[in-house]
N, C-alpha and C. Protein backbone atom coordinates (compact mmCIF):
# COMPACT_ATOMS: atom_id res chain seq x y z
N UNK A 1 30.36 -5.77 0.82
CA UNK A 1 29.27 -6.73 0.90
C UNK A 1 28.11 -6.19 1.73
N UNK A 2 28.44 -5.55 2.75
CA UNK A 2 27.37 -5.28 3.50
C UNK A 2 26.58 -4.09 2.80
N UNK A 3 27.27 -3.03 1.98
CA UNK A 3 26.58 -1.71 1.27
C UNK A 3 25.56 -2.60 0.51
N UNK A 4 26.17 -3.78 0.18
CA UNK A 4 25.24 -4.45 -1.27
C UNK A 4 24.24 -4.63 -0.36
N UNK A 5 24.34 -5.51 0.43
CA UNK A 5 23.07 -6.06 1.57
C UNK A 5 21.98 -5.04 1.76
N UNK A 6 22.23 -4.53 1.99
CA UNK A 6 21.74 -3.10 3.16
C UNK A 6 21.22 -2.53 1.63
N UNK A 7 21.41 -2.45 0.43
CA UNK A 7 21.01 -1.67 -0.66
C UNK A 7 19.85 -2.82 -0.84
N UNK A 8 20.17 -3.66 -0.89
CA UNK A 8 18.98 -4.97 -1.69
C UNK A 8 18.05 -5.25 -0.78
N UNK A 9 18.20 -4.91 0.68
CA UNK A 9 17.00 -5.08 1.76
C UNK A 9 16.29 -3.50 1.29
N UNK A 10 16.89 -2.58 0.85
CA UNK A 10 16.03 -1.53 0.67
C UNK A 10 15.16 -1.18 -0.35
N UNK A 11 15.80 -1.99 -1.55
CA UNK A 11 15.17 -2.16 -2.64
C UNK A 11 14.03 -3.15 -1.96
N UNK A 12 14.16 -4.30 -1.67
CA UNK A 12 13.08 -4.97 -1.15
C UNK A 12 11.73 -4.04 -0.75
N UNK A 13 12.00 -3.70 0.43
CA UNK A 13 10.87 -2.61 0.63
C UNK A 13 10.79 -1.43 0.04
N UNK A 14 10.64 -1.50 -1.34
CA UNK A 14 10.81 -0.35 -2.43
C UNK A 14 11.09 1.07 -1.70
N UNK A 15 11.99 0.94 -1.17
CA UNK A 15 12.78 2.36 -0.52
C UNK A 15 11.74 2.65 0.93
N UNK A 16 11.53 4.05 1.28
CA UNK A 16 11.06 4.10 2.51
C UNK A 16 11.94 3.38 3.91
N UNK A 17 13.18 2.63 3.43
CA UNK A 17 13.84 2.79 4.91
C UNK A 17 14.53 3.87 5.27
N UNK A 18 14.57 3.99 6.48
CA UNK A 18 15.26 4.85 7.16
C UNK A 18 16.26 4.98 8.06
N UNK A 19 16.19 3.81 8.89
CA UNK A 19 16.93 3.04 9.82
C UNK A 19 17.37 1.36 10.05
N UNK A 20 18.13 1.00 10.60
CA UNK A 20 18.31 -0.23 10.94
C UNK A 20 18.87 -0.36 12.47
N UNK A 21 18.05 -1.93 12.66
CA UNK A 21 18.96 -2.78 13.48
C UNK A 21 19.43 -4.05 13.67
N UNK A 22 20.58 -3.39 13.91
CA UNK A 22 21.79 -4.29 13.48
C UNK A 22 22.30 -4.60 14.82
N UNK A 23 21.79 -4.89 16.03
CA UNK A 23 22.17 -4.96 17.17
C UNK A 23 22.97 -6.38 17.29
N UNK A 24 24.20 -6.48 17.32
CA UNK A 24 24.37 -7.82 17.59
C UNK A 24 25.39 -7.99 16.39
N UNK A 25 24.98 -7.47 15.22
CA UNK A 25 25.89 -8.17 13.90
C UNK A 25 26.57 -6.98 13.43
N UNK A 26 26.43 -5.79 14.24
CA UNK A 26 27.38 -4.44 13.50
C UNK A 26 29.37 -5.12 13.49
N UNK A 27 29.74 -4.84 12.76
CA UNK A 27 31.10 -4.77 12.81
C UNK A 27 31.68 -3.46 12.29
N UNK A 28 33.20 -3.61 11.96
CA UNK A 28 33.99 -2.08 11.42
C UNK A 28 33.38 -1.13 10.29
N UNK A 29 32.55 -1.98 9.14
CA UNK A 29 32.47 -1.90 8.18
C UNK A 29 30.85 -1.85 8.15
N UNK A 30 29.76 -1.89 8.97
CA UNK A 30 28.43 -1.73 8.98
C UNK A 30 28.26 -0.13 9.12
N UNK A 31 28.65 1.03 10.00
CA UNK A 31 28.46 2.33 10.15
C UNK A 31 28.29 2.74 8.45
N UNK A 32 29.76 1.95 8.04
CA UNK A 32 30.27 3.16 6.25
C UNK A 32 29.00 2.68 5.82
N UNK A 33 28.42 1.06 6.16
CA UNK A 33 27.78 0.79 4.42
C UNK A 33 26.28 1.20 4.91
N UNK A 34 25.46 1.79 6.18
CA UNK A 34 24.66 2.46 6.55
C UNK A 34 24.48 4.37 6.03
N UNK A 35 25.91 3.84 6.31
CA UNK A 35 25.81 5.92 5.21
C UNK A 35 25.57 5.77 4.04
N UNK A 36 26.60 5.09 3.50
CA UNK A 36 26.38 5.09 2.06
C UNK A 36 25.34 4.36 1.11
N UNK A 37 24.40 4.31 1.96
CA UNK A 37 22.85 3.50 2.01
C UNK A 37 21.91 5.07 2.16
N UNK A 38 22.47 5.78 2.25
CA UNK A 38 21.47 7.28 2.93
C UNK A 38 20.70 6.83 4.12
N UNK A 39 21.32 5.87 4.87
CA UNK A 39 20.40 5.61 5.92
C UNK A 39 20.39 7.15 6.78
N UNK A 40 19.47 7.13 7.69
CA UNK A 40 19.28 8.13 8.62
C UNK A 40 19.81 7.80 10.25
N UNK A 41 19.72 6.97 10.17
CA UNK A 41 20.29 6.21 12.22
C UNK A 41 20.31 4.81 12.48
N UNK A 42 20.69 4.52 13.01
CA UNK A 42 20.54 2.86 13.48
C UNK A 42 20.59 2.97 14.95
N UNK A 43 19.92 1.50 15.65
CA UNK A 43 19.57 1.45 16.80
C UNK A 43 20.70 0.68 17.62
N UNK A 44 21.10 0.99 18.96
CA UNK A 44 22.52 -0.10 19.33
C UNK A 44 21.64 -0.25 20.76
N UNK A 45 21.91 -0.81 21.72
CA UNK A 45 21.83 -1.53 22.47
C UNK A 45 22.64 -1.20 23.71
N UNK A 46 21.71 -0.04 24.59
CA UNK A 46 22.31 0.40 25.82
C UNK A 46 21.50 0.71 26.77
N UNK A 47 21.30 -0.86 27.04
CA UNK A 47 20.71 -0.58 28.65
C UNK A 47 21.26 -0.92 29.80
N UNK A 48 20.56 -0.75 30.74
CA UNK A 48 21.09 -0.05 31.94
C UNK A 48 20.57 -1.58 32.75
N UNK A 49 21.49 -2.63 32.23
CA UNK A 49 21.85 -3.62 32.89
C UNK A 49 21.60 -3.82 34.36
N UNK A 50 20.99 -4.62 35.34
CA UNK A 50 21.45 -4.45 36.74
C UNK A 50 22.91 -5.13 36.78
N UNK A 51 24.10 -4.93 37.92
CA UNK A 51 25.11 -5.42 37.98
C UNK A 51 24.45 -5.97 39.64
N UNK A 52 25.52 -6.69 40.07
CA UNK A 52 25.35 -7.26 41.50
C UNK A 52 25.10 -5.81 42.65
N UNK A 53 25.47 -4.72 42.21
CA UNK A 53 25.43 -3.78 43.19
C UNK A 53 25.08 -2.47 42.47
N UNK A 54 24.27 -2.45 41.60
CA UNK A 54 23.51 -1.54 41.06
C UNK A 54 23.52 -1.21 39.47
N UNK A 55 22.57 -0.10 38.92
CA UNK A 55 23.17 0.14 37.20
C UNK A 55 24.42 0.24 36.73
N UNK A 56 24.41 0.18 35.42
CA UNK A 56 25.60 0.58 35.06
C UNK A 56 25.21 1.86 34.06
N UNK A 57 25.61 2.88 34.45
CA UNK A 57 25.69 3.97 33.59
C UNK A 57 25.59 4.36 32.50
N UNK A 58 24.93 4.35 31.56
CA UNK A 58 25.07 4.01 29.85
C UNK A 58 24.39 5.07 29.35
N UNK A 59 25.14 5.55 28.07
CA UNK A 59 24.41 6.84 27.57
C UNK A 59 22.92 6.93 27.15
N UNK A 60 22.34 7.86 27.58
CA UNK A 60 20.77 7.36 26.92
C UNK A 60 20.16 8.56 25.76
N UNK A 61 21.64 9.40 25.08
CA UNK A 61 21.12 9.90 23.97
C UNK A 61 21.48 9.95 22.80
N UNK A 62 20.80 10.42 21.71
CA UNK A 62 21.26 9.51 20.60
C UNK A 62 23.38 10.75 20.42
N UNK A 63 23.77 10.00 19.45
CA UNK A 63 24.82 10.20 18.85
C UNK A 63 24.67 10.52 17.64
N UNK A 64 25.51 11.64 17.11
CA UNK A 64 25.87 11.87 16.08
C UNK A 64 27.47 11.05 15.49
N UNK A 65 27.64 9.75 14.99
CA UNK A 65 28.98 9.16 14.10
C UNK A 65 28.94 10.06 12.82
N UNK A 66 30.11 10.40 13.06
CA UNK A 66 30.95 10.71 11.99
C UNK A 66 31.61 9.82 11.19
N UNK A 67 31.90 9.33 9.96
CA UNK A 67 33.02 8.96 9.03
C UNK A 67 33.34 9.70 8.17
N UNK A 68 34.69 9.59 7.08
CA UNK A 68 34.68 9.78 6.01
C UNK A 68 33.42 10.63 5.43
N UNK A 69 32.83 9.26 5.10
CA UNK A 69 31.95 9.04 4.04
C UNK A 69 30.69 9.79 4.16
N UNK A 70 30.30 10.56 5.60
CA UNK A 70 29.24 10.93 5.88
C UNK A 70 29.05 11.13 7.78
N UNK A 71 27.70 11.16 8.12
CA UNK A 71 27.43 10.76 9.36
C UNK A 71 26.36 10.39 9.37
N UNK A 72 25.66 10.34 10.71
CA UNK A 72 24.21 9.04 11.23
C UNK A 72 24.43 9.28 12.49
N UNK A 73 23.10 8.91 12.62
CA UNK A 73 22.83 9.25 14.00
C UNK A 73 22.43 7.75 14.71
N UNK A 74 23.63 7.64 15.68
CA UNK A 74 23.26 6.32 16.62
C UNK A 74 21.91 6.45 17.65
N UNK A 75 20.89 5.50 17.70
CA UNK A 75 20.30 5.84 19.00
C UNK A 75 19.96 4.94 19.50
N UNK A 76 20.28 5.06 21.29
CA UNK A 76 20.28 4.30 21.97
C UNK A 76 18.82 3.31 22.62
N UNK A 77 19.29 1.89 22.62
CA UNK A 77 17.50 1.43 22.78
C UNK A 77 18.04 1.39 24.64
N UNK A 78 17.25 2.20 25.52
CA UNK A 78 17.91 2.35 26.59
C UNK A 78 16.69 1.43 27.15
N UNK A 79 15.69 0.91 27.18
CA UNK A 79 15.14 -0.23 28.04
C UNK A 79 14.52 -1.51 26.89
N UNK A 80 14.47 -2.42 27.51
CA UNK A 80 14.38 -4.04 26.83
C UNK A 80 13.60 -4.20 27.96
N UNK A 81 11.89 -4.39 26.90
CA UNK A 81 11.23 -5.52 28.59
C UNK A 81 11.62 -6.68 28.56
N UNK A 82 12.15 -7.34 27.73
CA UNK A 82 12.23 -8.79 27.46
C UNK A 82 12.71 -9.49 28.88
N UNK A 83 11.63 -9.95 29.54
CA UNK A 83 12.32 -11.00 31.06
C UNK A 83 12.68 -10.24 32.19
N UNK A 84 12.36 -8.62 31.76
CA UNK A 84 12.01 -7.80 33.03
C UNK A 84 11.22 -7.72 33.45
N UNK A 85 10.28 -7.65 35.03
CA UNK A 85 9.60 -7.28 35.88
C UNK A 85 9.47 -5.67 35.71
N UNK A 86 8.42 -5.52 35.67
CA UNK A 86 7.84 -4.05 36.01
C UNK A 86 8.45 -2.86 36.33
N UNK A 87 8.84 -3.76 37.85
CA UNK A 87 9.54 -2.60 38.41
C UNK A 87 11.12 -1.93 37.93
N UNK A 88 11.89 -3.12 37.42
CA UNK A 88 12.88 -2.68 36.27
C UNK A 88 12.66 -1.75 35.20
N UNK A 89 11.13 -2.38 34.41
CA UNK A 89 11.24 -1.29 33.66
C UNK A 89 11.06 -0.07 33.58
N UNK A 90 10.97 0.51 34.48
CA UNK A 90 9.84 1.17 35.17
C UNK A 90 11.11 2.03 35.65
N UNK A 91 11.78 1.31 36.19
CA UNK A 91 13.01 2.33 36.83
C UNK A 91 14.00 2.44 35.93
N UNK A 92 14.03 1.59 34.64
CA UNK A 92 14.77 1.55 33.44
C UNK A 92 14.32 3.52 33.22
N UNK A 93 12.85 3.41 32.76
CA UNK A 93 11.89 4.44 32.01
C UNK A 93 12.96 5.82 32.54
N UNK A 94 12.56 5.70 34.19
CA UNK A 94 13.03 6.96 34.96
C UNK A 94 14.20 7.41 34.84
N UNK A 95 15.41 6.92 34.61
CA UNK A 95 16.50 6.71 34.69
C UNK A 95 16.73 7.98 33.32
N UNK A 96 16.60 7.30 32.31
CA UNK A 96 16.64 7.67 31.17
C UNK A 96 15.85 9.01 30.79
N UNK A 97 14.75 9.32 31.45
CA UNK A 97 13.86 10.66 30.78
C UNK A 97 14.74 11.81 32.46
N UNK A 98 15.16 10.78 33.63
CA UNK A 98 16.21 11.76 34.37
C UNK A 98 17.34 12.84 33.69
N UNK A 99 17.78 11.62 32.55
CA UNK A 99 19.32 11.95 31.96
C UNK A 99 19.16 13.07 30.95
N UNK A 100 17.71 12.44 29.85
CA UNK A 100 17.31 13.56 29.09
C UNK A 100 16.91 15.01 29.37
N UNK A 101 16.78 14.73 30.90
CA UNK A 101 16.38 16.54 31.16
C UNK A 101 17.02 17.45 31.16
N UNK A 102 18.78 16.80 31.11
CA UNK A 102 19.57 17.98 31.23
C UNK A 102 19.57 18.77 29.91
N UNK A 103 19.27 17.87 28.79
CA UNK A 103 19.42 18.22 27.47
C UNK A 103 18.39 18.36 26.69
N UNK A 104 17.06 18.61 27.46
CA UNK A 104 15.87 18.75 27.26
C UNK A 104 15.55 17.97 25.89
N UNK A 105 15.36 16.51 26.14
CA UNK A 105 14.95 15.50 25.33
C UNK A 105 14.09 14.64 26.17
N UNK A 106 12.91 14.77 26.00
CA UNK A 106 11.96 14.13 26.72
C UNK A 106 11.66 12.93 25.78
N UNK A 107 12.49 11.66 25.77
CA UNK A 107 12.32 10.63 25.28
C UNK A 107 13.32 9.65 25.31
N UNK A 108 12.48 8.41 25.26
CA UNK A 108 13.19 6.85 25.50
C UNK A 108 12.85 6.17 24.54
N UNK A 109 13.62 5.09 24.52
CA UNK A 109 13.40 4.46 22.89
C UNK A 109 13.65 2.79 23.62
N UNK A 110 12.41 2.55 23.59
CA UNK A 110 11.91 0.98 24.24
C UNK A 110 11.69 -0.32 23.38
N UNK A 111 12.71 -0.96 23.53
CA UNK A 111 12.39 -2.40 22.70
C UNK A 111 11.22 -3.44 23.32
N UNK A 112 10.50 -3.77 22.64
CA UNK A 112 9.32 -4.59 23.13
C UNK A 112 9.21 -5.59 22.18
N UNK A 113 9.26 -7.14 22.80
CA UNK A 113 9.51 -8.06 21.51
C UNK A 113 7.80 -8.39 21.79
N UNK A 114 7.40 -8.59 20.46
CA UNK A 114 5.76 -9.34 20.17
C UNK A 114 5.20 -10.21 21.05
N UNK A 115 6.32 -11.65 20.76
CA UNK A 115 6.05 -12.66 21.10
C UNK A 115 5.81 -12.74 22.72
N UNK A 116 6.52 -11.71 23.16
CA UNK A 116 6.91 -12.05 24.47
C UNK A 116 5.66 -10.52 25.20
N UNK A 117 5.93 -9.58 25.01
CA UNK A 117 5.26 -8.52 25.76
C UNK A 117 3.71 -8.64 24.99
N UNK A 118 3.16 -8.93 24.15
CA UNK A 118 2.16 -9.05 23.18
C UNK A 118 1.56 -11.06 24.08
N UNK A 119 2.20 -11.82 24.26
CA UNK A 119 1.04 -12.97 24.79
C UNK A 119 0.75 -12.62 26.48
N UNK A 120 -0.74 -13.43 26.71
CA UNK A 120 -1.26 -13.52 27.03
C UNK A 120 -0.96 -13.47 29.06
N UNK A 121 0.64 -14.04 29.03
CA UNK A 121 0.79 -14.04 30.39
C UNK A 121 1.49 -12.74 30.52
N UNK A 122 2.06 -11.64 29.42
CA UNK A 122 3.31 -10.93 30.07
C UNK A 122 2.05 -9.43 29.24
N UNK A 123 0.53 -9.36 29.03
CA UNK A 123 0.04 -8.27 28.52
C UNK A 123 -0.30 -7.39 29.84
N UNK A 124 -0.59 -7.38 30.66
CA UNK A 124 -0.70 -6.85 32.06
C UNK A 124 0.69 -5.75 32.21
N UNK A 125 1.54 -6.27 32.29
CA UNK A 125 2.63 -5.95 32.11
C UNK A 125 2.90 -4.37 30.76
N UNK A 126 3.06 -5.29 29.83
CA UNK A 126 2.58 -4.09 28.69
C UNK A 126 1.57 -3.02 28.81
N UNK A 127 0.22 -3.16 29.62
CA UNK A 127 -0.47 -2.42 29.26
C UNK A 127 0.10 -1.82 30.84
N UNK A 128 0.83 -1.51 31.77
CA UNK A 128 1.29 -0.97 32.75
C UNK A 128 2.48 -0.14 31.69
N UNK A 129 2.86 -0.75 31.36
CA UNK A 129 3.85 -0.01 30.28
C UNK A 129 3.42 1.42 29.75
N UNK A 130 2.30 1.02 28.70
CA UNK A 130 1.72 1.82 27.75
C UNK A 130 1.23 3.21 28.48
N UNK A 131 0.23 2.71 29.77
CA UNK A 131 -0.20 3.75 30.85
C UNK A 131 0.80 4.51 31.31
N UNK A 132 1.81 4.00 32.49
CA UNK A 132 3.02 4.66 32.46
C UNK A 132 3.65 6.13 30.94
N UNK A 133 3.74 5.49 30.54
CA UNK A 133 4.00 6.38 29.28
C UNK A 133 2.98 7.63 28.70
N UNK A 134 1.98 6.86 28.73
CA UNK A 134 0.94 8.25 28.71
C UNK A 134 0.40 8.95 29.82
N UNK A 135 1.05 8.39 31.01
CA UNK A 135 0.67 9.49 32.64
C UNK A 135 1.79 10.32 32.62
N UNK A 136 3.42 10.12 31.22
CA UNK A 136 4.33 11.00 31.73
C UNK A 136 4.55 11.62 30.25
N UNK A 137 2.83 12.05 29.92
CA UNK A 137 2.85 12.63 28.31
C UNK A 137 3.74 12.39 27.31
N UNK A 138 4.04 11.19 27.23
CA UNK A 138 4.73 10.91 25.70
C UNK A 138 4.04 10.16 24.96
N UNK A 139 4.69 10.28 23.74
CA UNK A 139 3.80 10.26 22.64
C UNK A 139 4.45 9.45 21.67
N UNK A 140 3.70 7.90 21.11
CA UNK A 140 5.02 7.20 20.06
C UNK A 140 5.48 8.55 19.04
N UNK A 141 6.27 8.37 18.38
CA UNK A 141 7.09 8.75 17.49
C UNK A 141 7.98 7.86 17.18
N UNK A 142 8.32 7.76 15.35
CA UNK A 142 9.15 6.94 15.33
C UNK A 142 10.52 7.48 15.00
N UNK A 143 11.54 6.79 14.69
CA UNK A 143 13.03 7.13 14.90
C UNK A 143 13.23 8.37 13.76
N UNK A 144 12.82 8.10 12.59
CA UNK A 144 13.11 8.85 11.47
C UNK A 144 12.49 10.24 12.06
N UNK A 145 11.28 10.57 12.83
CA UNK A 145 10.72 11.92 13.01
C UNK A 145 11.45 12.24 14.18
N UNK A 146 12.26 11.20 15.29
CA UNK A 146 13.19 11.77 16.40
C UNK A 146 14.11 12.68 15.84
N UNK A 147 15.38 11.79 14.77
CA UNK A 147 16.19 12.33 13.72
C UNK A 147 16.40 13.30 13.41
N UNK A 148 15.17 13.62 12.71
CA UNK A 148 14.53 15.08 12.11
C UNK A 148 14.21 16.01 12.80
N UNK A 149 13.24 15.86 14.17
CA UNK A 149 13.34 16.92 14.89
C UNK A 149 15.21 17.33 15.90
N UNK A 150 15.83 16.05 15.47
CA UNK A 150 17.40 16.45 16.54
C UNK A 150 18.01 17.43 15.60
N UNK A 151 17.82 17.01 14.04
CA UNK A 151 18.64 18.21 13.01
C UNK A 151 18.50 19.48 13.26
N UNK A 152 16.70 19.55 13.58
CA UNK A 152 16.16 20.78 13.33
C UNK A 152 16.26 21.81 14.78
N UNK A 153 16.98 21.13 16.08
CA UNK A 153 17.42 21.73 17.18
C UNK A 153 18.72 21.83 17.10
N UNK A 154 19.39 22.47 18.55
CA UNK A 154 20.56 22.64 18.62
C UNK A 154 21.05 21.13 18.82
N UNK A 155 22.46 21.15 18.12
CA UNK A 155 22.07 19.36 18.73
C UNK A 155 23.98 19.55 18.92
N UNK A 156 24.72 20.83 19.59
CA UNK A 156 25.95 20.44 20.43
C UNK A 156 25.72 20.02 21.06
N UNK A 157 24.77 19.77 22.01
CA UNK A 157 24.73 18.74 23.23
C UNK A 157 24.82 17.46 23.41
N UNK A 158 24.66 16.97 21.80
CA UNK A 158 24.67 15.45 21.47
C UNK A 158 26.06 15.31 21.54
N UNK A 159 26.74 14.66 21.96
CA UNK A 159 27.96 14.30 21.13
C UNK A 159 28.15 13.58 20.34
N UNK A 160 29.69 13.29 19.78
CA UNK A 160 29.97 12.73 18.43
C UNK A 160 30.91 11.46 18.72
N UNK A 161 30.35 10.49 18.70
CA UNK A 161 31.06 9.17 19.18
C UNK A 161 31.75 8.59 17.99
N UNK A 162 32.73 8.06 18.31
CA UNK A 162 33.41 7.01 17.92
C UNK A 162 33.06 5.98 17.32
N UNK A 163 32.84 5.31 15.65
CA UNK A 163 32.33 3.80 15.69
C UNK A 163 32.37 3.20 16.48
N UNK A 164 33.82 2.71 17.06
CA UNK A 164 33.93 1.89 17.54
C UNK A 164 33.47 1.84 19.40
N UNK A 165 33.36 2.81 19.31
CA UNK A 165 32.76 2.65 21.11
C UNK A 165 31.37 2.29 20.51
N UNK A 166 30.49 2.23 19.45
CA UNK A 166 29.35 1.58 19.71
C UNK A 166 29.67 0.20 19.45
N UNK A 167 30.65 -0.33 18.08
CA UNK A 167 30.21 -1.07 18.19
C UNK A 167 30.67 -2.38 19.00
N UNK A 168 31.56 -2.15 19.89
CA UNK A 168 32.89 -2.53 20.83
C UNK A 168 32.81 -1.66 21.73
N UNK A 169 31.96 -1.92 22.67
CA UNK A 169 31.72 -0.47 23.78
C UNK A 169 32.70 -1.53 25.12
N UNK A 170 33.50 -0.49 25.86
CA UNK A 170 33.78 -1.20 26.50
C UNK A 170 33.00 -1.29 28.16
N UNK A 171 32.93 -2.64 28.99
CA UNK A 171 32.07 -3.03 29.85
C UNK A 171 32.41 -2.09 31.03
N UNK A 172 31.46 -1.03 31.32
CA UNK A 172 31.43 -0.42 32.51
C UNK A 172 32.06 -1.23 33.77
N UNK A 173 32.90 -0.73 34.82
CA UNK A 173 33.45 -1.94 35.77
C UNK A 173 33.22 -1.27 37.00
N UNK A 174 32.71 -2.16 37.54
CA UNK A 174 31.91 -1.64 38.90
C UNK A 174 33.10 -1.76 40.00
N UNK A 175 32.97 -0.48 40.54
CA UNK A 175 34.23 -0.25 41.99
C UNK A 175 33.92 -0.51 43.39
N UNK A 176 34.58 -1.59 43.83
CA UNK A 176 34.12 -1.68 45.23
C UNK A 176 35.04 -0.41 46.09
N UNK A 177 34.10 -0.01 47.08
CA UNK A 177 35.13 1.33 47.39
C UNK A 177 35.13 0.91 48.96
């Protein structure tokens, strides 16, 4: 059911997809029917939460899944402004282009909802965003040209995850020591 879905949303937009997100509604059976869609990647949902006593650790590069049927490349949306303050995101940003340096990937992949970073009380905000981003030379790009340039590098450094740790990741547990 879901290959059908995922085929008839693509027909919809007379082809030209590339990706999805499915954050929230992936189950066992969403990875296969994304391959067998020729999709290119889908987006999951790993940010770097505050806990009562600091982040929680979460991968911030994309994945190569394997199945059967094919592979795809998971990638991680490692900051959400949605109902964050600045300075979260901000230390979200750092966190993440920290992690990428070992693996020389200078990039973050930022969810920004319309309604919310786009009106009138939370644009200040956004446009601290946007600046930020172009004082630490990056440049939009979208997922399908990330993709493409990860094929076209060495990409052992990525690893190869598990469906199910994306889509059933289990909850980082913070140690009192």
């Amino acid at each position: 059911d879901q290959a059908f879905s995922i085929k008839t949303m693509i027909q919809m937009f007379n082809g030209g997809v590339y990706g999805a997100n499915f954050i929230g509604r992936m189950d066992e059976n969403t990875i296969s029917a994304m391959i067998d869609n020729k999709l290119n990647y889908f987006v999951y949902g790993a940010v770097n939460n505050y806990r009562l006593f600091g982040y929680q650790r979460l991968a911030c590069l994309p994945y190569r899944v394997c199945q059967p049927e094919g592979s795809i490349w998971a990638i991680p949306i490692s900051v959400e402004t949605y109902g964050s303050p600045w300075s979260s995101i901000k230390r979200m940003i750092d966190i993440v282009l920290l992690q990428g340096e070992k693996y020389n990937l200078n990039h973050v992949t930022i969810l920004c909802h319309p309604f919310r970073d786009g009106n009138l009380q939370h644009i200040k905000t956004t446009e601290k965003l946007l600046n930020y981003l172009l004082n630490k030379r990056l440049k939009p790009v979208t997922l399908n040209q990330l993709t493409s340039d990860l094929l076209n590098k060495q990409t052992s450094n990525y690893q190869i995850k598990e469906a199910q740790q994306i889509i059933k990741p289990e909850r980082t547990k913070v140690r009192f020591m």
